[in-house]
N, C-alpha and C. Protein backbone atom coordinates (compact mmCIF):
# COMPACT_ATOMS: atom_id res chain seq x y z
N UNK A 1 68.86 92.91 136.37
CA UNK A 1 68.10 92.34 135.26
C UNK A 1 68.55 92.94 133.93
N UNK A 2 68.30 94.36 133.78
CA UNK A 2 68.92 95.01 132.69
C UNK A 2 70.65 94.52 132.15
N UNK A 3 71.53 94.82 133.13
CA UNK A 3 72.64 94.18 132.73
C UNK A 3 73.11 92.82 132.00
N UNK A 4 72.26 92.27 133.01
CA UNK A 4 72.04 90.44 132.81
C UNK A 4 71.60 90.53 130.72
N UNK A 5 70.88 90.96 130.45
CA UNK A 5 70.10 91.33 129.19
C UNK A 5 71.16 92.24 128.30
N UNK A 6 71.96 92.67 128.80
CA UNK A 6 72.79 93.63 127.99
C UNK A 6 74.41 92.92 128.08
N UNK A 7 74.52 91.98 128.86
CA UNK A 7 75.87 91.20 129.08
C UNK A 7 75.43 90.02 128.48
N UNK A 8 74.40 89.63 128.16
CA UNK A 8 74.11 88.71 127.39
C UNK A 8 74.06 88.67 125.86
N UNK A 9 73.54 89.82 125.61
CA UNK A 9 73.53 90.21 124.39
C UNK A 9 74.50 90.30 123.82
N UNK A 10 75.95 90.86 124.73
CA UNK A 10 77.62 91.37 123.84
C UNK A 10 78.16 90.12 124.10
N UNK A 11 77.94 89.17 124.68
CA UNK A 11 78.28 87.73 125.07
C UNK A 11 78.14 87.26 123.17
N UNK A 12 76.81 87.23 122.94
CA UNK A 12 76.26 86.25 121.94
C UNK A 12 76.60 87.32 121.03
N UNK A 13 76.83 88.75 120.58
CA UNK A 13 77.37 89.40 119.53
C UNK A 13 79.20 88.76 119.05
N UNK A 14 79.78 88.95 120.67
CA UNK A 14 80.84 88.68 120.13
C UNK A 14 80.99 87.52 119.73
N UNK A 15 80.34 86.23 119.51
CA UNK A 15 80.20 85.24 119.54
C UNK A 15 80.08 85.22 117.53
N UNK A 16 79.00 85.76 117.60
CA UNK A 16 78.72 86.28 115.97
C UNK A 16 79.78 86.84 115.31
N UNK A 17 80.70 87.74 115.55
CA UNK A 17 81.80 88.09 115.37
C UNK A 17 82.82 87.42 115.26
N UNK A 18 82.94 86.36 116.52
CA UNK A 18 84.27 85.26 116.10
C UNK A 18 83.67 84.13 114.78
N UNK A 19 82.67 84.00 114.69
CA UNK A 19 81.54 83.51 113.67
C UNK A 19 82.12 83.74 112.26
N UNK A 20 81.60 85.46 112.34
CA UNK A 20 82.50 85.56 110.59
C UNK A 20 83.79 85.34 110.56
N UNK A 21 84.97 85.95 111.87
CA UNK A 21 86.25 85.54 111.38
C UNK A 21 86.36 84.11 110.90
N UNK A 22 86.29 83.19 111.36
CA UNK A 22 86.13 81.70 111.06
C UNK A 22 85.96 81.85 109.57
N UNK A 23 84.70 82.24 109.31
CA UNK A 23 84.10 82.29 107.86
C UNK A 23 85.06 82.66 107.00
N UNK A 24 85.46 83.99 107.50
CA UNK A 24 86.39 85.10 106.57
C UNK A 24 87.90 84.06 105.80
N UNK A 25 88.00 83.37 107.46
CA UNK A 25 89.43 82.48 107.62
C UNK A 25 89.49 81.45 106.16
N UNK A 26 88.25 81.07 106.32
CA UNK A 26 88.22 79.59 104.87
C UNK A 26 88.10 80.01 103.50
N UNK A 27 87.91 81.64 103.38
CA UNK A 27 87.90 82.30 102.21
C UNK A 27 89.28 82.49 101.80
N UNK A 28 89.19 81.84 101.16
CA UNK A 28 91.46 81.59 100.15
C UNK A 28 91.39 82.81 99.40
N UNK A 29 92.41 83.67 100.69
CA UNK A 29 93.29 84.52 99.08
C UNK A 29 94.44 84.11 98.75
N UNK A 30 95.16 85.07 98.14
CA UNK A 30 96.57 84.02 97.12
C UNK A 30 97.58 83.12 98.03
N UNK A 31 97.69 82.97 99.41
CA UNK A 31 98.15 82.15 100.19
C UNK A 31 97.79 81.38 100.58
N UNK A 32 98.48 80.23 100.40
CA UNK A 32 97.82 79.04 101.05
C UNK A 32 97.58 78.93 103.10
N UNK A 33 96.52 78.69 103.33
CA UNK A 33 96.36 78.57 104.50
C UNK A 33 95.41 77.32 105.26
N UNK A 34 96.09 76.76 106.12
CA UNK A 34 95.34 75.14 106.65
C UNK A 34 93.61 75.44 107.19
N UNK A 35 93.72 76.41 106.72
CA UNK A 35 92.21 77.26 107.59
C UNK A 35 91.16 76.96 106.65
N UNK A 36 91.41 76.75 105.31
CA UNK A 36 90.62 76.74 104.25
C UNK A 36 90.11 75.65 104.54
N UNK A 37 90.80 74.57 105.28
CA UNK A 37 90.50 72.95 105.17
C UNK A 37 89.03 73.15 106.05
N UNK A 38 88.79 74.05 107.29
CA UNK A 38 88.01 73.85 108.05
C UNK A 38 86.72 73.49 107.91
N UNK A 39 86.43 73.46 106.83
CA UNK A 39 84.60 73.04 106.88
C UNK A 39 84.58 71.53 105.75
N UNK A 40 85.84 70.95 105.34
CA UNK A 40 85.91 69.71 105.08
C UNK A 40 85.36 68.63 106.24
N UNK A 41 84.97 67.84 105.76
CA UNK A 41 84.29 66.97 106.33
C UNK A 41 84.99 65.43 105.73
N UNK A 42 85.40 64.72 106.05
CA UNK A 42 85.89 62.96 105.54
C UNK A 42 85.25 62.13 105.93
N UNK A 43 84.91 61.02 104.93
CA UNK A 43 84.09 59.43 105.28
C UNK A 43 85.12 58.86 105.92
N UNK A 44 85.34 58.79 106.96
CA UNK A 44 86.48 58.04 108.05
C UNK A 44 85.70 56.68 108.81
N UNK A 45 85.54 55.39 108.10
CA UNK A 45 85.20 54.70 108.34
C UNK A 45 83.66 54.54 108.99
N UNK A 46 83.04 55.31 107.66
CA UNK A 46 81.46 54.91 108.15
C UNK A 46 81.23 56.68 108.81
N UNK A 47 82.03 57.25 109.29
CA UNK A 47 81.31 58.28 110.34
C UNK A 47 81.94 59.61 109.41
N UNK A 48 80.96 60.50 109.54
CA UNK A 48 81.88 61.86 108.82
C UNK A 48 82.61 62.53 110.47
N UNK A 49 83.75 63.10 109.62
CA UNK A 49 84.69 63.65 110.76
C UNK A 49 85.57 64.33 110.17
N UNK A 50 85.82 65.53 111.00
CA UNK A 50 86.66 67.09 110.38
C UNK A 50 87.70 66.53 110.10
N UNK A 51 88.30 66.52 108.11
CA UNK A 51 89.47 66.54 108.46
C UNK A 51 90.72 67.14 109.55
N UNK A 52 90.84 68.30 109.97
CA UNK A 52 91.39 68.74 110.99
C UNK A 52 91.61 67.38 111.91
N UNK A 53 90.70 66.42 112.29
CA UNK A 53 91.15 65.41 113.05
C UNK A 53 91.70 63.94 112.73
N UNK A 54 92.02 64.23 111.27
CA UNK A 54 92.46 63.18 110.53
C UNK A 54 93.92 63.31 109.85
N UNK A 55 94.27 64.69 109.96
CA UNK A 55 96.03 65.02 109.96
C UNK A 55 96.55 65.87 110.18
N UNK A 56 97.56 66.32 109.67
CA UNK A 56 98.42 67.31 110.00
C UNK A 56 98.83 68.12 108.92
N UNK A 57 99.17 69.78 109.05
CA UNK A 57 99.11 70.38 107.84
C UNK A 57 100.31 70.92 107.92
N UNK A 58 101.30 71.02 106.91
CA UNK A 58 102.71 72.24 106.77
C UNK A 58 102.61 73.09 105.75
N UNK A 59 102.69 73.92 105.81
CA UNK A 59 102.73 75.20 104.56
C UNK A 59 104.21 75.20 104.29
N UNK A 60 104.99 74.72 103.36
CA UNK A 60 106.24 74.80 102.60
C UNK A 60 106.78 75.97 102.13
N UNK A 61 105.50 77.06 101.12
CA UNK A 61 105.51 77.71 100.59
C UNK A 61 103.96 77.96 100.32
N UNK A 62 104.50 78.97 99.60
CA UNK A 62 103.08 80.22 99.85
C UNK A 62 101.97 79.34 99.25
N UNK A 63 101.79 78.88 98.57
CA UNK A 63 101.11 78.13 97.32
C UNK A 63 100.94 77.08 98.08
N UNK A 64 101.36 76.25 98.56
CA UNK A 64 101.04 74.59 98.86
C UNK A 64 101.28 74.29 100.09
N UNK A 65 100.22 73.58 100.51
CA UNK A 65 100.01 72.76 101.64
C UNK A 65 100.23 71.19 101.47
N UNK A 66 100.86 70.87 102.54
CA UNK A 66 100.95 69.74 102.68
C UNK A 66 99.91 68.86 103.75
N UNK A 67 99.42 67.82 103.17
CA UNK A 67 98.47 67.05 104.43
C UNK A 67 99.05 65.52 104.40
N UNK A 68 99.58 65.61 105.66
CA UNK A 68 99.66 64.02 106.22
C UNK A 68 99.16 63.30 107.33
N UNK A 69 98.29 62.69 106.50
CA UNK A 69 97.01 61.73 107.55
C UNK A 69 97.46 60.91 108.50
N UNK A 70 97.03 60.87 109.72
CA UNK A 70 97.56 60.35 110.55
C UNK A 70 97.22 58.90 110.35
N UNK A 71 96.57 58.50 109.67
CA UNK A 71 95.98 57.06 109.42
C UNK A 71 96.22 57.03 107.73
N UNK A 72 97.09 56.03 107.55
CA UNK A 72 97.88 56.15 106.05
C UNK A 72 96.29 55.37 105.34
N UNK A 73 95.54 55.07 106.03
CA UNK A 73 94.54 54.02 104.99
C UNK A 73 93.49 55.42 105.00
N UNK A 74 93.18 56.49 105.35
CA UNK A 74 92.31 57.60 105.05
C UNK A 74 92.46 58.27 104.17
N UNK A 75 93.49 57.91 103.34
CA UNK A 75 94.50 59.47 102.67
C UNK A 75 93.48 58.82 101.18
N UNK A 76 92.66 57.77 101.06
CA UNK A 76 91.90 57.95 99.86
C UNK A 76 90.78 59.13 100.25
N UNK A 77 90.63 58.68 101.32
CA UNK A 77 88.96 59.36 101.65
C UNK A 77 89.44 61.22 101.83
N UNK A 78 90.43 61.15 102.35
CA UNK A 78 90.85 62.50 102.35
C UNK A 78 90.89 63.35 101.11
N UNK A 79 91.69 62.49 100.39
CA UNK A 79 91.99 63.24 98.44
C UNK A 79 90.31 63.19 98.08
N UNK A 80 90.07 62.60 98.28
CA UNK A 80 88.06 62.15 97.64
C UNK A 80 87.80 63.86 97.96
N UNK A 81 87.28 63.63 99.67
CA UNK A 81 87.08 64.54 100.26
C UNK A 81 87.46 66.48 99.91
N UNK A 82 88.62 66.68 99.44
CA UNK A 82 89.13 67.53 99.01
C UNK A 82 88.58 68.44 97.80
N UNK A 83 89.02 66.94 97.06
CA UNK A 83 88.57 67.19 95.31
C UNK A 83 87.24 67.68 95.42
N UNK A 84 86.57 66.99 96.15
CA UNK A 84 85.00 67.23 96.20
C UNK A 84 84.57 68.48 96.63
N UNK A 85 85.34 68.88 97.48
CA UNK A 85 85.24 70.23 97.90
C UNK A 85 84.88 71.45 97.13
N UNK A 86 84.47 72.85 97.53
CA UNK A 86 84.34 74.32 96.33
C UNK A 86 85.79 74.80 96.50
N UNK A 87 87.01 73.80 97.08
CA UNK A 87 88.14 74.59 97.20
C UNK A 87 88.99 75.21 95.57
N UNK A 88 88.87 74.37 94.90
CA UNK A 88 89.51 74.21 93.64
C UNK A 88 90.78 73.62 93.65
N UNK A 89 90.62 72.67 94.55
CA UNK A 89 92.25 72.19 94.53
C UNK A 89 92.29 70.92 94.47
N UNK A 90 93.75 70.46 93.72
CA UNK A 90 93.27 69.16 93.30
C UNK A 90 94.99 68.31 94.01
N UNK A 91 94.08 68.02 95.03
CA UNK A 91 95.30 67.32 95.97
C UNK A 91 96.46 65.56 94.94
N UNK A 92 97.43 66.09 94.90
CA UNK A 92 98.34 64.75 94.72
C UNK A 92 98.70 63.65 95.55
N UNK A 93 98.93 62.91 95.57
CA UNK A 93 99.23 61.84 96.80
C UNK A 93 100.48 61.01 96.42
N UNK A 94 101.42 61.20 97.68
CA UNK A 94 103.10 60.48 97.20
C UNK A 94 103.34 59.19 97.74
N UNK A 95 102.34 58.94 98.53
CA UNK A 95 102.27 57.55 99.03
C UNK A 95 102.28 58.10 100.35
N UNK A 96 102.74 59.05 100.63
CA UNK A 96 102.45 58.72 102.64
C UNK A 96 101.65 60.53 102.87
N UNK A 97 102.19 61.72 102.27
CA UNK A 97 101.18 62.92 102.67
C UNK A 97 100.54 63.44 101.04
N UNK A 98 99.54 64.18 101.57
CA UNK A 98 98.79 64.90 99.69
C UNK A 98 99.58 66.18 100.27
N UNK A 99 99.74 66.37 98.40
CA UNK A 99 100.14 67.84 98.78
C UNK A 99 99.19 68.54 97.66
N UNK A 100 98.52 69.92 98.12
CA UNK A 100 97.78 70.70 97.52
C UNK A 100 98.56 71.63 97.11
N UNK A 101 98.51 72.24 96.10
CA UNK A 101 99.22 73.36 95.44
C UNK A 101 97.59 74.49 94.70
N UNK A 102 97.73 75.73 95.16
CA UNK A 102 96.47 76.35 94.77
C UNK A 102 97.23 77.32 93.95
N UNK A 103 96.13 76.68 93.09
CA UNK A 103 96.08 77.72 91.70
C UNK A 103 96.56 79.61 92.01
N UNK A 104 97.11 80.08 91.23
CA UNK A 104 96.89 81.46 91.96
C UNK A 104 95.54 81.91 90.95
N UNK A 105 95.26 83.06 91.59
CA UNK A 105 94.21 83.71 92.13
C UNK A 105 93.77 84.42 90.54
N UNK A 106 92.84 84.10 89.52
CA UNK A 106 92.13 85.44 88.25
C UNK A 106 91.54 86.58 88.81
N UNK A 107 91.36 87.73 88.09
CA UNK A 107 90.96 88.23 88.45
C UNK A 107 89.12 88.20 89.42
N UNK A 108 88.83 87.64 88.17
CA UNK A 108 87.35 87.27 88.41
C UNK A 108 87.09 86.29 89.24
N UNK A 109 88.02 84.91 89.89
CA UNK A 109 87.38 84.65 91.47
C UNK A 109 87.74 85.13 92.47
N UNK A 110 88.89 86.41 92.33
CA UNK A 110 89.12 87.42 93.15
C UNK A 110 87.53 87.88 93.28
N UNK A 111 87.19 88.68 92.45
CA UNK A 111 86.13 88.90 92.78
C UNK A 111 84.90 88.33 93.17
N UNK A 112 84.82 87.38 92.54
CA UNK A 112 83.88 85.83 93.47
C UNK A 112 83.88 85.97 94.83
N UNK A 113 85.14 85.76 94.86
CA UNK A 113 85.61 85.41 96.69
C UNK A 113 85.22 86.95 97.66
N UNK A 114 85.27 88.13 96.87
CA UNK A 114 84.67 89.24 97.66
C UNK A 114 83.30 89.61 97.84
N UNK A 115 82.81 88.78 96.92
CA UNK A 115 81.20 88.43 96.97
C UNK A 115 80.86 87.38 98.12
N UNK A 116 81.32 86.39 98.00
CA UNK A 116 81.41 85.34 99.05
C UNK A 116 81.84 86.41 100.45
N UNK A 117 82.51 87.35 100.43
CA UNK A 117 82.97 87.92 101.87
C UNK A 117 81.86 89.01 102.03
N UNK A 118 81.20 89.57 101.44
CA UNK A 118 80.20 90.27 101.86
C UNK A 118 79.47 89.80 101.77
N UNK A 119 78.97 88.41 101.38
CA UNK A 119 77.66 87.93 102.36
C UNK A 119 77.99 87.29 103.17
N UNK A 120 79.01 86.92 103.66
CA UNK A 120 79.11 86.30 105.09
C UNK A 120 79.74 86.99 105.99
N UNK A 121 79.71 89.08 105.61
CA UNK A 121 79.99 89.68 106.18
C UNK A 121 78.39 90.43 106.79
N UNK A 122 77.56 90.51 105.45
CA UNK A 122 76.07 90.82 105.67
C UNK A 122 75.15 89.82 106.81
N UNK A 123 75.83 88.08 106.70
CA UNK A 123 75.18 87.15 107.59
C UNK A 123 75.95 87.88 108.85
N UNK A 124 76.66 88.16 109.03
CA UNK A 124 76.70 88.22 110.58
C UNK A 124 76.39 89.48 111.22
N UNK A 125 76.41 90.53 110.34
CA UNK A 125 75.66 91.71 110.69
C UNK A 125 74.35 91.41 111.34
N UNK A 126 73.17 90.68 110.18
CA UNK A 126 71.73 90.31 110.65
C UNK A 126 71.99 89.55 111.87
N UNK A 127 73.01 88.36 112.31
CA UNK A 127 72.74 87.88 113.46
C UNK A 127 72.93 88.58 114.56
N UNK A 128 73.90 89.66 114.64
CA UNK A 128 74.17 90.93 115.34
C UNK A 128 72.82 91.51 115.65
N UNK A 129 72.37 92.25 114.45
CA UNK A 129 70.50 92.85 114.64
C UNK A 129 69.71 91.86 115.11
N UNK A 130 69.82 90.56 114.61
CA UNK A 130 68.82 89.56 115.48
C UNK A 130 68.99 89.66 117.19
N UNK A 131 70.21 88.96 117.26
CA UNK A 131 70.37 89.51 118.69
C UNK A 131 69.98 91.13 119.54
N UNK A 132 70.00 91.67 118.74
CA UNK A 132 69.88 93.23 119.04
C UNK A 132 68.32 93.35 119.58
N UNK A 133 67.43 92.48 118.33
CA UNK A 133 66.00 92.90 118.46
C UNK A 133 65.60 92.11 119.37
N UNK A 134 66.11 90.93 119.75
CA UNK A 134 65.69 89.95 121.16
C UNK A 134 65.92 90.69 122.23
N UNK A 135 67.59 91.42 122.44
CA UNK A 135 67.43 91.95 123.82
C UNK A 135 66.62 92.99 124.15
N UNK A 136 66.30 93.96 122.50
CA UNK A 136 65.14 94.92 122.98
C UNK A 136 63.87 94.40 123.43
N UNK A 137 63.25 93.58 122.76
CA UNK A 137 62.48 92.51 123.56
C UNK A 137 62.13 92.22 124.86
N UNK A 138 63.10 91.97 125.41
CA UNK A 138 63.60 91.54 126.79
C UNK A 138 63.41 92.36 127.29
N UNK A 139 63.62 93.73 127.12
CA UNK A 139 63.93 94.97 128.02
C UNK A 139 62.29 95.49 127.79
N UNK A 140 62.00 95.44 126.76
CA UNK A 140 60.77 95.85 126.42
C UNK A 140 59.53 94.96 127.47
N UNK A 141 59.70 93.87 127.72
CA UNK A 141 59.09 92.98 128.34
C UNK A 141 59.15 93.30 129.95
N UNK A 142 60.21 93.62 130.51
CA UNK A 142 60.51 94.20 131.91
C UNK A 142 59.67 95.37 131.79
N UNK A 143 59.68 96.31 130.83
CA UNK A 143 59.42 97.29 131.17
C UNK A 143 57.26 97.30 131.81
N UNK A 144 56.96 96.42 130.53
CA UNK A 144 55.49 95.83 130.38
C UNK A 144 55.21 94.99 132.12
N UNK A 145 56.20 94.25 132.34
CA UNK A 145 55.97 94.14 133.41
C UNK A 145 55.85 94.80 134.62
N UNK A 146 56.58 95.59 134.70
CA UNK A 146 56.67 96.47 135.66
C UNK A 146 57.44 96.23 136.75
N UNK A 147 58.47 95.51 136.32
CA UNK A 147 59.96 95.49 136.75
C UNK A 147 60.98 96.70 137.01
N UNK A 148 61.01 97.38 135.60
CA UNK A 148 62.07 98.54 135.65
C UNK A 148 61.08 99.90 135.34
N UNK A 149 61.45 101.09 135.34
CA UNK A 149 61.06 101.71 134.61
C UNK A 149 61.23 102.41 133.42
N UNK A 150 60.67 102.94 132.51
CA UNK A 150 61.06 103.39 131.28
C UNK A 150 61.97 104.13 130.61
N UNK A 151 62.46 105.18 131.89
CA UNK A 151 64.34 105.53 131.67
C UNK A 151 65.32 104.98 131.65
N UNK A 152 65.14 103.72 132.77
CA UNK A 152 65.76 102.61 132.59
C UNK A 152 65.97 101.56 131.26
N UNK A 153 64.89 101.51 130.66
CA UNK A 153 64.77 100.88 129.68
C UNK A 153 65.52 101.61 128.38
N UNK A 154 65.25 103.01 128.24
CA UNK A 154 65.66 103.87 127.16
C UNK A 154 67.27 103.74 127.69
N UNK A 155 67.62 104.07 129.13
CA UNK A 155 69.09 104.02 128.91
C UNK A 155 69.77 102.82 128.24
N UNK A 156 68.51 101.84 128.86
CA UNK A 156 69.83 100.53 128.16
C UNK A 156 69.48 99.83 126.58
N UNK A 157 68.68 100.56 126.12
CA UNK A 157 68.63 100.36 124.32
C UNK A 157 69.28 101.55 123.69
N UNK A 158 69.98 102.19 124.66
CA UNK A 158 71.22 103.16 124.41
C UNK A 158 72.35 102.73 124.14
N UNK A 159 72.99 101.76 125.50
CA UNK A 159 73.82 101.11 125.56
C UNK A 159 73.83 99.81 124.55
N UNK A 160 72.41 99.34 124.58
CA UNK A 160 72.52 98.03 123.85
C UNK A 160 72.40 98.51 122.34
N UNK A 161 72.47 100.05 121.92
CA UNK A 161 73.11 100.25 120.47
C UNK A 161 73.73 100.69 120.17
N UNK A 162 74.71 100.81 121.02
CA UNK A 162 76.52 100.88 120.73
C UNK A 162 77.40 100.05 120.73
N UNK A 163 76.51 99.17 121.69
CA UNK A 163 76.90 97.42 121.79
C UNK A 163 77.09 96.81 120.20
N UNK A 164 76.25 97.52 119.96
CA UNK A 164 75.65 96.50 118.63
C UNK A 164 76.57 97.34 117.46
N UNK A 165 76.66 98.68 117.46
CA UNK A 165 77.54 99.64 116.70
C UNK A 165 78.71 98.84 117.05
N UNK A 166 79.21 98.09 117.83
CA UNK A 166 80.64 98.17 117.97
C UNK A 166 81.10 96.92 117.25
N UNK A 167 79.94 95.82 117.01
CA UNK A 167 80.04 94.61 116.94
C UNK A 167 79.74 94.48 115.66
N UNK A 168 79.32 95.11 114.92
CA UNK A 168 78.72 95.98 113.33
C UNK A 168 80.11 96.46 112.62
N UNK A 169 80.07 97.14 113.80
CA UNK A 169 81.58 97.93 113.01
C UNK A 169 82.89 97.22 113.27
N UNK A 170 82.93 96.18 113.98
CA UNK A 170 83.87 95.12 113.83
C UNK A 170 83.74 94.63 112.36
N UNK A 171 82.92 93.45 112.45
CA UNK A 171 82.51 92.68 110.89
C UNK A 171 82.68 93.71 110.06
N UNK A 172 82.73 95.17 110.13
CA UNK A 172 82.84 95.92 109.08
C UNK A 172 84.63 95.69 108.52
N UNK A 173 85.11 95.94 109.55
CA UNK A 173 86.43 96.13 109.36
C UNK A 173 86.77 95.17 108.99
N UNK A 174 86.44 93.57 109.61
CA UNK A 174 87.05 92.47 109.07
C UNK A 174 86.74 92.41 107.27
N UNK A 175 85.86 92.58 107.32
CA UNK A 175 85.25 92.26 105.53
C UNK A 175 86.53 94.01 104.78
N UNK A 176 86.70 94.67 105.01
CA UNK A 176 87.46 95.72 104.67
C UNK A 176 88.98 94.64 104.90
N UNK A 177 89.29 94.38 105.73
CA UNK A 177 90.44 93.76 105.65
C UNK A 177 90.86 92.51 104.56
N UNK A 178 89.71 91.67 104.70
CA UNK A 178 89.50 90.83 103.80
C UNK A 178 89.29 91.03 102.82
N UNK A 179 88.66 91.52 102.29
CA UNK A 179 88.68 92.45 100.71
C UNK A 179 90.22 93.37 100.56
N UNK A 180 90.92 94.06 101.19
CA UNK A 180 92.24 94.40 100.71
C UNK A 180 93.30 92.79 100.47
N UNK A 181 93.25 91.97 101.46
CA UNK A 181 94.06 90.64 101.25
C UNK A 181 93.50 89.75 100.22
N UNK A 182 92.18 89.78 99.22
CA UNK A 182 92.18 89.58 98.20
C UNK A 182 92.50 89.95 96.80
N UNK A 183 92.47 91.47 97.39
CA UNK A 183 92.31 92.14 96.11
C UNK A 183 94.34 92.33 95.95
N UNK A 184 94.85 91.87 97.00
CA UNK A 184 96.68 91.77 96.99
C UNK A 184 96.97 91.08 95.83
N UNK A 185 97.50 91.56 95.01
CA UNK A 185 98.53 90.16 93.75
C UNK A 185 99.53 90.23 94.41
């Protein structure tokens, strides 16, 4: 039972963890990367749908991406889509792929963007502690029942807070990493 409750818990931490990388991923520093595209969304005939499933991306050079839609009649809804975006990029279109070229980087949305990384380094911390305070819960609840007993219980809100130290101090490092690859000229 205890395990079950403590393998569940590093299940749904690391889960939170691949969570912010994702996050971390769409935060643009001075390189262009197809990762940024990920939380675009396109009017693809009536239905919204990830760009990701509407083309294909090449990085040329550091600065610019290229997107070519697999459906040449989307590439309005795509440029729409883009522009519209908080990316700041203002896609061209040559008749068959857009190509994005990103601005390089001021100082000051350097720093924007490290604001943006510590709160979506702080969001996944709390979902970490959320999870944390459910499985104590859980364990706390066995114990009320009279399932386990109370050494039992203390050992594994031992374990289940190193669990949580480890998964803490992950997101730590990523947001440390991510903050040096912004703060790069």
């Amino acid at each position: 039972m205890i395990n079950d409750i403590l393998n569940e818990a590093d299940s749904k931490m690391d889960k939170s963890v691949d969570s912010t990388r994702e996050e971390f991923a769409a935060i643009r520093a001075g390189r262009a990367n197809p990762s940024v595209f990920n939380k675009i969304v396109v009017d693809y005939y009536g239905s919204p749908t990830p760009l990701q499933q509407l083309a294909s991306f090449t990085t040329p050079e550091a600065r610019v991406i290229i997107i070519a839609p697999y459906d040449q009649g989307a590439t309005k809804n795509i440029e729409r889509a883009i522009r519209d975006s908080d990316l700041g990029v203002n896609p061209t279109d040559d008749g068959k792929v857009l190509r994005c070229v990103f601005p390089e980087l001021t100082e000051e949305r350097r720093k924007e963007f490290i604001k943006v990384a510590r709160a979506k380094a702080e969001d996944g911390r709390v979902a970490v502690r959320n999870l944390r305070r459910t499985a104590k819960q859980n364990l706390e609840k066995l114990e009320k029942d009279g399932e386990v007993g109370k050494d039992d219980v203390t050992g594994a809100e031992k374990k289940l807070d190193s669990i949580t130290k480890k998964h803490t101090d992950s997101i730590d490092e990523m947001l440390k990493n991510k903050e040096a690859e912004l703060l790069e000229v």
